[in-house]
N, C-alpha and C. Protein backbone atom coordinates (compact mmCIF):
# COMPACT_ATOMS: atom_id res chain seq x y z
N UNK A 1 46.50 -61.82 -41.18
CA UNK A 1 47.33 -60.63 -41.13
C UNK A 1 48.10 -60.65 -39.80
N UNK A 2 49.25 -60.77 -40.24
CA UNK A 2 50.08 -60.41 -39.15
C UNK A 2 50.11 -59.24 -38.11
N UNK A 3 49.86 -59.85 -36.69
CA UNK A 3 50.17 -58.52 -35.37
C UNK A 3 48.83 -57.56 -36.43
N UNK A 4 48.29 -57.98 -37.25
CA UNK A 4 47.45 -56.44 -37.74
C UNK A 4 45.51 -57.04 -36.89
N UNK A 5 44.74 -56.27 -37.89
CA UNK A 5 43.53 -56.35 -37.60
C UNK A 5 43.33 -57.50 -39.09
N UNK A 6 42.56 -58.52 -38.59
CA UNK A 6 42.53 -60.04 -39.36
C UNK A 6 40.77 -59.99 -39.68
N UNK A 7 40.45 -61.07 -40.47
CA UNK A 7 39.22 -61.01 -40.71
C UNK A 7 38.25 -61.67 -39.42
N UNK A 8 37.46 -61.04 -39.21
CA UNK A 8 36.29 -61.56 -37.67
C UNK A 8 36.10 -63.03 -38.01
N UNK A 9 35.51 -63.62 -39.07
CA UNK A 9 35.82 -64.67 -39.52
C UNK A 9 37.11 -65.79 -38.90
N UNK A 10 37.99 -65.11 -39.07
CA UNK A 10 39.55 -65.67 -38.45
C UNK A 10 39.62 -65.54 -37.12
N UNK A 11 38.80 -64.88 -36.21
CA UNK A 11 39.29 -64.40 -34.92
C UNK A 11 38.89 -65.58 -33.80
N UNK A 12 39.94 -66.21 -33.20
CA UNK A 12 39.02 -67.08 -31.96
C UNK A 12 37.60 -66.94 -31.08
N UNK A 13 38.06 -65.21 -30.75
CA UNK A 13 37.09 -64.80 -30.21
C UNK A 13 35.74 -64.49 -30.68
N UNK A 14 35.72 -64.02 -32.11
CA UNK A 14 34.42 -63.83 -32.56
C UNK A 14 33.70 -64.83 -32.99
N UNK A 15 34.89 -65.94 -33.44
CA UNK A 15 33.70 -67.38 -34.02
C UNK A 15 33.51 -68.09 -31.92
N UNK A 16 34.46 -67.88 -31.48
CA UNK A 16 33.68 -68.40 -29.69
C UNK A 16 32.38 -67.57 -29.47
N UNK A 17 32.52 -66.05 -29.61
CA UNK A 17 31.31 -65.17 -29.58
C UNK A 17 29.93 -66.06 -30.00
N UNK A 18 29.86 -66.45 -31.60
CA UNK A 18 29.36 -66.81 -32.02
C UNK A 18 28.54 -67.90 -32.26
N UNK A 19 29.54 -68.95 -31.94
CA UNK A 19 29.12 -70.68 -31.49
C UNK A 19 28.34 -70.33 -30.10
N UNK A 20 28.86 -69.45 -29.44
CA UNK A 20 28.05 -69.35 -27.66
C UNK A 20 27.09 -69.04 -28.03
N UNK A 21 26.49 -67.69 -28.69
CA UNK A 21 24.78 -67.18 -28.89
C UNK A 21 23.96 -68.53 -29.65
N UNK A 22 24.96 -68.85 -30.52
CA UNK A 22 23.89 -70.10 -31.23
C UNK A 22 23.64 -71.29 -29.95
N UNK A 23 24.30 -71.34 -29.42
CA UNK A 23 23.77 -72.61 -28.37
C UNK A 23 23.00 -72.04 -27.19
N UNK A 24 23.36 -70.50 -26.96
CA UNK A 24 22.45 -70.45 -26.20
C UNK A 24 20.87 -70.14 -26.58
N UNK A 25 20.67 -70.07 -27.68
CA UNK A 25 19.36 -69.69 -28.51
C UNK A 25 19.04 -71.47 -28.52
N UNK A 26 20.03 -71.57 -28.59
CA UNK A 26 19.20 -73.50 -28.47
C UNK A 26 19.40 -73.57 -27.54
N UNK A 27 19.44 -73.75 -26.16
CA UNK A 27 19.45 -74.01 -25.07
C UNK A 27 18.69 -73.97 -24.26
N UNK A 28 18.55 -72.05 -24.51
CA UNK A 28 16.74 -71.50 -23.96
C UNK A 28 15.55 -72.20 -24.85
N UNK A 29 15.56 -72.49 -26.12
CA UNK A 29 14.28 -72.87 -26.31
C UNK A 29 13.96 -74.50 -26.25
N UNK A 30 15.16 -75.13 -25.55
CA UNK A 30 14.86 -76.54 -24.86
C UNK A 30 14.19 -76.48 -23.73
N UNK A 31 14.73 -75.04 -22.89
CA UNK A 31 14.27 -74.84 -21.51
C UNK A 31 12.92 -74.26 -21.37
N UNK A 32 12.26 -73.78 -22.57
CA UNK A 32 11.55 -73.05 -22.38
C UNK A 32 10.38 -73.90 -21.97
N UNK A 33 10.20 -74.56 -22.54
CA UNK A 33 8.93 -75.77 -22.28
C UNK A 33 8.77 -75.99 -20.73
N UNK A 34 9.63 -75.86 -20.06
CA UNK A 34 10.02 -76.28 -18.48
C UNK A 34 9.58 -74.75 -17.58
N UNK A 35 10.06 -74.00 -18.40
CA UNK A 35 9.89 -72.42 -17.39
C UNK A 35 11.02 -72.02 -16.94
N UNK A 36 12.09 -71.92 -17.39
CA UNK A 36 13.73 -72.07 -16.69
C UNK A 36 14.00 -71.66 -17.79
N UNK A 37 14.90 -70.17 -17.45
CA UNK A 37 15.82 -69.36 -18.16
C UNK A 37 16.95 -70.29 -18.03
N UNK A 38 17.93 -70.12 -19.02
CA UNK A 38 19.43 -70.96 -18.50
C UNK A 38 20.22 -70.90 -17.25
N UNK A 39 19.84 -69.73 -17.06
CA UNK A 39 20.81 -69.70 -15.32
C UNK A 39 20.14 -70.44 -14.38
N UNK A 40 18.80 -70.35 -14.62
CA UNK A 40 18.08 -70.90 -13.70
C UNK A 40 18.36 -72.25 -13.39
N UNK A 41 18.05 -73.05 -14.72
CA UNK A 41 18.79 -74.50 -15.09
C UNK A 41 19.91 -74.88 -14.39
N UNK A 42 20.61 -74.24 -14.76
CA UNK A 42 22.12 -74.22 -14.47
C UNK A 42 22.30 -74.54 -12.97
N UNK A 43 21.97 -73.00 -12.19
CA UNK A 43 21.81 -73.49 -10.79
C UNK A 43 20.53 -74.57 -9.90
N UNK A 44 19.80 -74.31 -10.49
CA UNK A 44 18.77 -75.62 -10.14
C UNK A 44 19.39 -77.23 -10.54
N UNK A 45 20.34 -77.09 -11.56
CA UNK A 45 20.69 -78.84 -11.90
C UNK A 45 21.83 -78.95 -10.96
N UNK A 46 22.74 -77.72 -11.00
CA UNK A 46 24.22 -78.09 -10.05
C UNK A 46 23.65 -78.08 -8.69
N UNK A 47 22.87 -77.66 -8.00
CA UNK A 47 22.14 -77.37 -6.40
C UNK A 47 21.21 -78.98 -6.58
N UNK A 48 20.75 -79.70 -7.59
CA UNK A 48 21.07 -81.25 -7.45
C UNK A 48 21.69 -82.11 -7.55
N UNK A 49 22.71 -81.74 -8.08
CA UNK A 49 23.69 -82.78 -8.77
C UNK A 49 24.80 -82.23 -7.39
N UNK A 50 25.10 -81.55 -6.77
CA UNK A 50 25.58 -81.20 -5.75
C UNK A 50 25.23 -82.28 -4.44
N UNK A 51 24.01 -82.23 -4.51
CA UNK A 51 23.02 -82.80 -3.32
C UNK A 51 22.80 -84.18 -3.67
N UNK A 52 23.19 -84.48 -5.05
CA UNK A 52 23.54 -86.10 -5.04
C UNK A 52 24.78 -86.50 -4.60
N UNK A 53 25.72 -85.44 -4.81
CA UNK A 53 26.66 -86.04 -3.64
C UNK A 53 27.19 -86.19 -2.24
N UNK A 54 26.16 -86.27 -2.02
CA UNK A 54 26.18 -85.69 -0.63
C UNK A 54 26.44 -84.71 0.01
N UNK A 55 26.39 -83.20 -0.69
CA UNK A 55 26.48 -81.82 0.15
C UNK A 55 25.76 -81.06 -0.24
N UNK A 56 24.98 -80.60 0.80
CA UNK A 56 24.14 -79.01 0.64
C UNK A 56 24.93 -78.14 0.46
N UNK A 57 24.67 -77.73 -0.64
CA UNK A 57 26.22 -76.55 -0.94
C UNK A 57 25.46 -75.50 -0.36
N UNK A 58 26.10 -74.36 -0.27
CA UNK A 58 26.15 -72.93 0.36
C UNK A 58 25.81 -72.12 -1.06
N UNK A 59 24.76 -70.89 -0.79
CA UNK A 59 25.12 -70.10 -2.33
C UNK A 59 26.25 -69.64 -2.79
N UNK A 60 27.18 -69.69 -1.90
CA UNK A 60 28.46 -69.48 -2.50
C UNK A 60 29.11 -70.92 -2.80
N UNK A 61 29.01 -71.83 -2.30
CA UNK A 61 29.65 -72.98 -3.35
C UNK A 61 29.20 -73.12 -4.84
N UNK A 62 27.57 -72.85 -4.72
CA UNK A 62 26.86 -73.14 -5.91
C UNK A 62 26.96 -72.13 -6.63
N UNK A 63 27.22 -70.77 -6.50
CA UNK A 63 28.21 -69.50 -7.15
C UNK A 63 29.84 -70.21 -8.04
N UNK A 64 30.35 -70.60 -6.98
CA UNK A 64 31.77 -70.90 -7.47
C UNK A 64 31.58 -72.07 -8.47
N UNK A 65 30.63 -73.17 -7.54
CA UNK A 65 30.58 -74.58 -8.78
C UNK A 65 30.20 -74.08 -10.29
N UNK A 66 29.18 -72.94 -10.29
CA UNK A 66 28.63 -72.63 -11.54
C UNK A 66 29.87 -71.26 -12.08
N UNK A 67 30.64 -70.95 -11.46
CA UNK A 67 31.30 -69.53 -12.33
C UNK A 67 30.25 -68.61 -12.48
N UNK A 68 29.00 -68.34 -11.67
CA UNK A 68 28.31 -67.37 -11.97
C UNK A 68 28.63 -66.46 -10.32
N UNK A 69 28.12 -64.64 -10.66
CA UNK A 69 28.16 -63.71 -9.64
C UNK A 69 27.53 -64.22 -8.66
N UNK A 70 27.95 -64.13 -7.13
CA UNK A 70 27.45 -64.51 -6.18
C UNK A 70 25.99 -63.76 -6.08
N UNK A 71 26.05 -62.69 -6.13
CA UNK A 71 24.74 -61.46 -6.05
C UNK A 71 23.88 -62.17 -6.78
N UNK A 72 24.17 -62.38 -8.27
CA UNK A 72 23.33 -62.70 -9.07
C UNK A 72 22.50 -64.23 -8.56
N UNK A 73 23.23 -65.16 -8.23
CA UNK A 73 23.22 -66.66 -7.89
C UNK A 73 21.88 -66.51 -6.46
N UNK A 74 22.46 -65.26 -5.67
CA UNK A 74 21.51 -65.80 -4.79
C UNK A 74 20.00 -64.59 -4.70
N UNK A 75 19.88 -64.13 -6.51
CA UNK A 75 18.85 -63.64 -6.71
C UNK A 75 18.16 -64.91 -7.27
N UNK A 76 18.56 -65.78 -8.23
CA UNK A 76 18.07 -66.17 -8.96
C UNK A 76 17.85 -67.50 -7.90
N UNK A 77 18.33 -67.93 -7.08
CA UNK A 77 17.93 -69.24 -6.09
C UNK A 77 16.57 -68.57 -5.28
N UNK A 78 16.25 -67.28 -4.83
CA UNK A 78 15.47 -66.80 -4.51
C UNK A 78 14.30 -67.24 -4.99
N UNK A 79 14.07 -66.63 -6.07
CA UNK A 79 13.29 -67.04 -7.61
C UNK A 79 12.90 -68.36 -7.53
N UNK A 80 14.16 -69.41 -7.40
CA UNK A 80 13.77 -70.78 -7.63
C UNK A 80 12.70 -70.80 -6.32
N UNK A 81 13.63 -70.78 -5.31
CA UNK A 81 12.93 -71.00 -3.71
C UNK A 81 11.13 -70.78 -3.89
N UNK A 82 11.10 -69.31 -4.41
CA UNK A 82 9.57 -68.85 -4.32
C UNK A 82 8.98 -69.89 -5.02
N UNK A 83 8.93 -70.55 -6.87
CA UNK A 83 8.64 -71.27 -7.35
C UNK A 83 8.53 -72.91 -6.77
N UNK A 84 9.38 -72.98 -5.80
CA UNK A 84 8.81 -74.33 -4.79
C UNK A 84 9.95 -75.18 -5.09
N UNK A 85 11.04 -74.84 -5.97
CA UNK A 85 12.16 -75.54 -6.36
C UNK A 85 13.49 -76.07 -5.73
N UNK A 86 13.65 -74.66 -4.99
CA UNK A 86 14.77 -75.24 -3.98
C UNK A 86 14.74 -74.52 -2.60
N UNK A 87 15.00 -75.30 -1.95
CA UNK A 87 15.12 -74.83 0.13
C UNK A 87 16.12 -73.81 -0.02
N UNK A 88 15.92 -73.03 1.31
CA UNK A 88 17.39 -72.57 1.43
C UNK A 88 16.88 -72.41 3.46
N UNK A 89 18.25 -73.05 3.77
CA UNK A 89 18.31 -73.06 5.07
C UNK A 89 19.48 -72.70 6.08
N UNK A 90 19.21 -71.81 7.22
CA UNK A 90 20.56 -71.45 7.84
C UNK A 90 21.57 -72.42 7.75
N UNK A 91 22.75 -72.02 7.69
CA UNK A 91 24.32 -73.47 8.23
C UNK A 91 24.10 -73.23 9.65
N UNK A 92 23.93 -73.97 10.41
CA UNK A 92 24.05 -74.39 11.59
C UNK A 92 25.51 -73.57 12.18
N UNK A 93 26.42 -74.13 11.30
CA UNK A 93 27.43 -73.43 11.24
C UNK A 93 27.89 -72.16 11.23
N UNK A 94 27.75 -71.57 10.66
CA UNK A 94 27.65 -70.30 9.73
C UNK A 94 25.98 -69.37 9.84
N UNK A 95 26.01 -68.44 10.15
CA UNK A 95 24.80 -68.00 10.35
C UNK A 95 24.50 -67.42 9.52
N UNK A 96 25.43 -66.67 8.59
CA UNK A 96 25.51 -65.98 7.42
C UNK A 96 25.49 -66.71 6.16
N UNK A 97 25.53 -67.82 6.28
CA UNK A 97 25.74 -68.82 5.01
C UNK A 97 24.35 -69.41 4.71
N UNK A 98 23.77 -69.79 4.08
CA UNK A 98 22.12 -70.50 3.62
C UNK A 98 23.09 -72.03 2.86
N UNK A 99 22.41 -73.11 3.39
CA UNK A 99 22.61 -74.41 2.96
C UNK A 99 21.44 -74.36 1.84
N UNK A 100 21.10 -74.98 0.33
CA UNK A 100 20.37 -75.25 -0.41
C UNK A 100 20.03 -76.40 -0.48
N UNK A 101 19.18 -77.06 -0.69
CA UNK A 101 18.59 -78.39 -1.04
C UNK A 101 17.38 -78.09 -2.10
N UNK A 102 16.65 -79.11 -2.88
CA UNK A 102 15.85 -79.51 -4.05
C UNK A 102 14.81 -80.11 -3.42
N UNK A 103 13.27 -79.24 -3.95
CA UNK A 103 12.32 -79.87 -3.62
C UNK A 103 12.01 -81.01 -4.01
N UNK A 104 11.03 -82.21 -4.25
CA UNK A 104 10.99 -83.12 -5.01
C UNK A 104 10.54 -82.38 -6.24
N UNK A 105 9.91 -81.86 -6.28
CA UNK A 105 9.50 -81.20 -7.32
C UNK A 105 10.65 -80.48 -7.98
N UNK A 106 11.49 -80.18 -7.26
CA UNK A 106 12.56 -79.06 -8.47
C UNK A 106 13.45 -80.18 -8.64
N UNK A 107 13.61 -81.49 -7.91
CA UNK A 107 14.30 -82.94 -8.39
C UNK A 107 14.10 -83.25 -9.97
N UNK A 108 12.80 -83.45 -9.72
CA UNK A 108 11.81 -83.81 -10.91
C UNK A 108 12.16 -82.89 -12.01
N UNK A 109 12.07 -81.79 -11.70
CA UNK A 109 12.63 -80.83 -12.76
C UNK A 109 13.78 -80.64 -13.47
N UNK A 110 14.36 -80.60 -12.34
CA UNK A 110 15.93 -80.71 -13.06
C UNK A 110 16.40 -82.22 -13.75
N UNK A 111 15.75 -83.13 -13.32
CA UNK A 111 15.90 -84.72 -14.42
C UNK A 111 15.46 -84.36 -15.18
N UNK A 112 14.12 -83.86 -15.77
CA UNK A 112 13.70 -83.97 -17.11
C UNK A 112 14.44 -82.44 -17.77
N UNK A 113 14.93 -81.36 -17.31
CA UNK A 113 15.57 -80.10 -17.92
C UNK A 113 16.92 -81.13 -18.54
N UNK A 114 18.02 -81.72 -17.31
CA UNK A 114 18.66 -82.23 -17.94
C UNK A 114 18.99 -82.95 -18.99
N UNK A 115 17.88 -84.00 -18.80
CA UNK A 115 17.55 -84.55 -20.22
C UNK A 115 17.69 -83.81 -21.37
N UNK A 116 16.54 -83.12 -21.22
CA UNK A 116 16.35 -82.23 -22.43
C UNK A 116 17.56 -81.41 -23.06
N UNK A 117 18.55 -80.89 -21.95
CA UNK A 117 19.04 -80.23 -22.61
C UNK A 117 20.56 -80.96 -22.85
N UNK A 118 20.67 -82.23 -22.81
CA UNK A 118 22.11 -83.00 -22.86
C UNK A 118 21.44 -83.65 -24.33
N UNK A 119 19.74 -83.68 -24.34
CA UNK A 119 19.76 -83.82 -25.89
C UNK A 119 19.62 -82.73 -26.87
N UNK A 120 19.89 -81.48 -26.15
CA UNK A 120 19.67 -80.54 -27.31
C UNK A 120 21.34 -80.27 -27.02
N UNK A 121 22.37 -80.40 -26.30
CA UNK A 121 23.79 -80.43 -26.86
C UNK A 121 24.22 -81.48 -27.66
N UNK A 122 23.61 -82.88 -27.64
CA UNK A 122 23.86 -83.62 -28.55
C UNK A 122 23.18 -83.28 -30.03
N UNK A 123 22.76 -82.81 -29.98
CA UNK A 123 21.82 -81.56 -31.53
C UNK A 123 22.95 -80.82 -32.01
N UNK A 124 23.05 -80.13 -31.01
CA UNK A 124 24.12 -79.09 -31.63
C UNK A 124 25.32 -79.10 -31.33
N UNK A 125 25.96 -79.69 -31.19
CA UNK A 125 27.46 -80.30 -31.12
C UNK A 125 27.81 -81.20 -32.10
N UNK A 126 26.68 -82.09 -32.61
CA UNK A 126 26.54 -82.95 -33.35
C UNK A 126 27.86 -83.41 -33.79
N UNK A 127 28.14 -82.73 -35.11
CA UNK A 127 29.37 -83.31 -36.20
C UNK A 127 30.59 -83.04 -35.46
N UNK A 128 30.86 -82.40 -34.05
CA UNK A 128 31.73 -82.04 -33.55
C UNK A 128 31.73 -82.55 -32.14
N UNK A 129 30.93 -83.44 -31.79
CA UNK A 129 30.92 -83.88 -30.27
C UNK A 129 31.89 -85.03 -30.24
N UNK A 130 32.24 -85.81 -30.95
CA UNK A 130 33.05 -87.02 -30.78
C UNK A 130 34.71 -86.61 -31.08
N UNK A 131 35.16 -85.34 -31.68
CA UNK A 131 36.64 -85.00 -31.43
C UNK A 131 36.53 -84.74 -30.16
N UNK A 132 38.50 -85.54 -29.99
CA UNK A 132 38.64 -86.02 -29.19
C UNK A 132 39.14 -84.44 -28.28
N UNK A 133 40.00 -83.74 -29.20
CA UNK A 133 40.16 -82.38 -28.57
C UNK A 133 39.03 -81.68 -27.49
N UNK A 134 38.11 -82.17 -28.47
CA UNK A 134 36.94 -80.57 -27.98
C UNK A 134 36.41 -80.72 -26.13
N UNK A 135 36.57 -81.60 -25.27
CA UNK A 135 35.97 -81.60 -23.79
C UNK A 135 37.20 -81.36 -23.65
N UNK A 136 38.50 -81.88 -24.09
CA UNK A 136 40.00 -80.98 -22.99
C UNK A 136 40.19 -79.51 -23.04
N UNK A 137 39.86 -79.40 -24.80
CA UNK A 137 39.50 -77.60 -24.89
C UNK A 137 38.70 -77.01 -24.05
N UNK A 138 37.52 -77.21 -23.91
CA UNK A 138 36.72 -76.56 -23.21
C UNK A 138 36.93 -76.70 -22.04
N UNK A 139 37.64 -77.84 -21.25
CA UNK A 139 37.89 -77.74 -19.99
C UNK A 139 38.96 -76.46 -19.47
N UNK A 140 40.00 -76.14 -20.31
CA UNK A 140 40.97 -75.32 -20.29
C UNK A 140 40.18 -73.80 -20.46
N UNK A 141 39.36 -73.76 -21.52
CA UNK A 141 39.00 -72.47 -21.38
C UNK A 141 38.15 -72.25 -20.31
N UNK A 142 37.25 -72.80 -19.86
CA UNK A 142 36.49 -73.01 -19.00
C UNK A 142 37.27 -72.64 -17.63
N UNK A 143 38.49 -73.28 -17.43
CA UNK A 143 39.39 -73.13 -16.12
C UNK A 143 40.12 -71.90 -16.06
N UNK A 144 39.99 -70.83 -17.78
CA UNK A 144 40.00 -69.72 -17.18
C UNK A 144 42.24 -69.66 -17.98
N UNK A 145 42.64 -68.18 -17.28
CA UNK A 145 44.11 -68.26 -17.85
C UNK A 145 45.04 -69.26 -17.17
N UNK A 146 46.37 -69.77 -17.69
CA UNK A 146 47.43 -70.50 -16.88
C UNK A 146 47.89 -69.96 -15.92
């Protein structure tokens, strides 16, 4: 329907709505085995995969790298920290800033979370992971408006 109200079915947004809850219902119950909500994951794998390249990111890098709320980011690194997962240490620099690093133990963790959960997107991406469109799409939406 033209300029009108179209079927939800038809709408970008409601089948995006939709594909998102289903992966994240698979996502959490890859993680669950581990003890890691998805955010948790999320910032525990980028706060290593960060630190494999050589930088202790700041909770605000690891805010921005992930697109998640800063507030939120440095509740939930808290969380990790207590659990034995990740450091957080003054910037030398910056007095106000906390540098992050990965225990061996939250190392360890985040290899086998990753695993797990690059094989539970290969699950559910399945019949749709090899178009060629779908990683430039998502990079674009992902990056947000032009």
């Amino acid at each position: 329907m033209e300029g009108g109200i179209g079927l939800p079915g038809e709408s970008p947004g409601f089948l995006l709505w939709r594909a998102t809850l289903r992966w994240q219902r698979a996502t959490a119950a890859v993680l669950q085995p581990f003890g890691l909500t998805h955010v948790q994951f999320v910032l525990l794998a980028s706060t290593w995969w960060l630190g494999e390249q050589g930088e202790a990111p700041s909770q605000r890098q690891l805010a921005e790298h992930c697109g998640t709320d800063p507030m939120m980011t440095s509740q939930v690194v808290r969380r990790l920290e207590a659990a034995g997962l990740i450091t957080r240490q003054l910037d030398p620099a910056d007095s106000r800033a906390r540098r992050l690093g990965v225990t061996s133990a939250g190392r360890d963790l985040a290899v086998l979370a990753i695993v797990a959960v690059e094989s539970g997107d290969r699950a559910y991406f399945g019949r749709v992971a090899d178009e060629p469109s779908l990683r430039p799409l998502l990079r674009s939406l992902a990056a947000g408006p032009a």
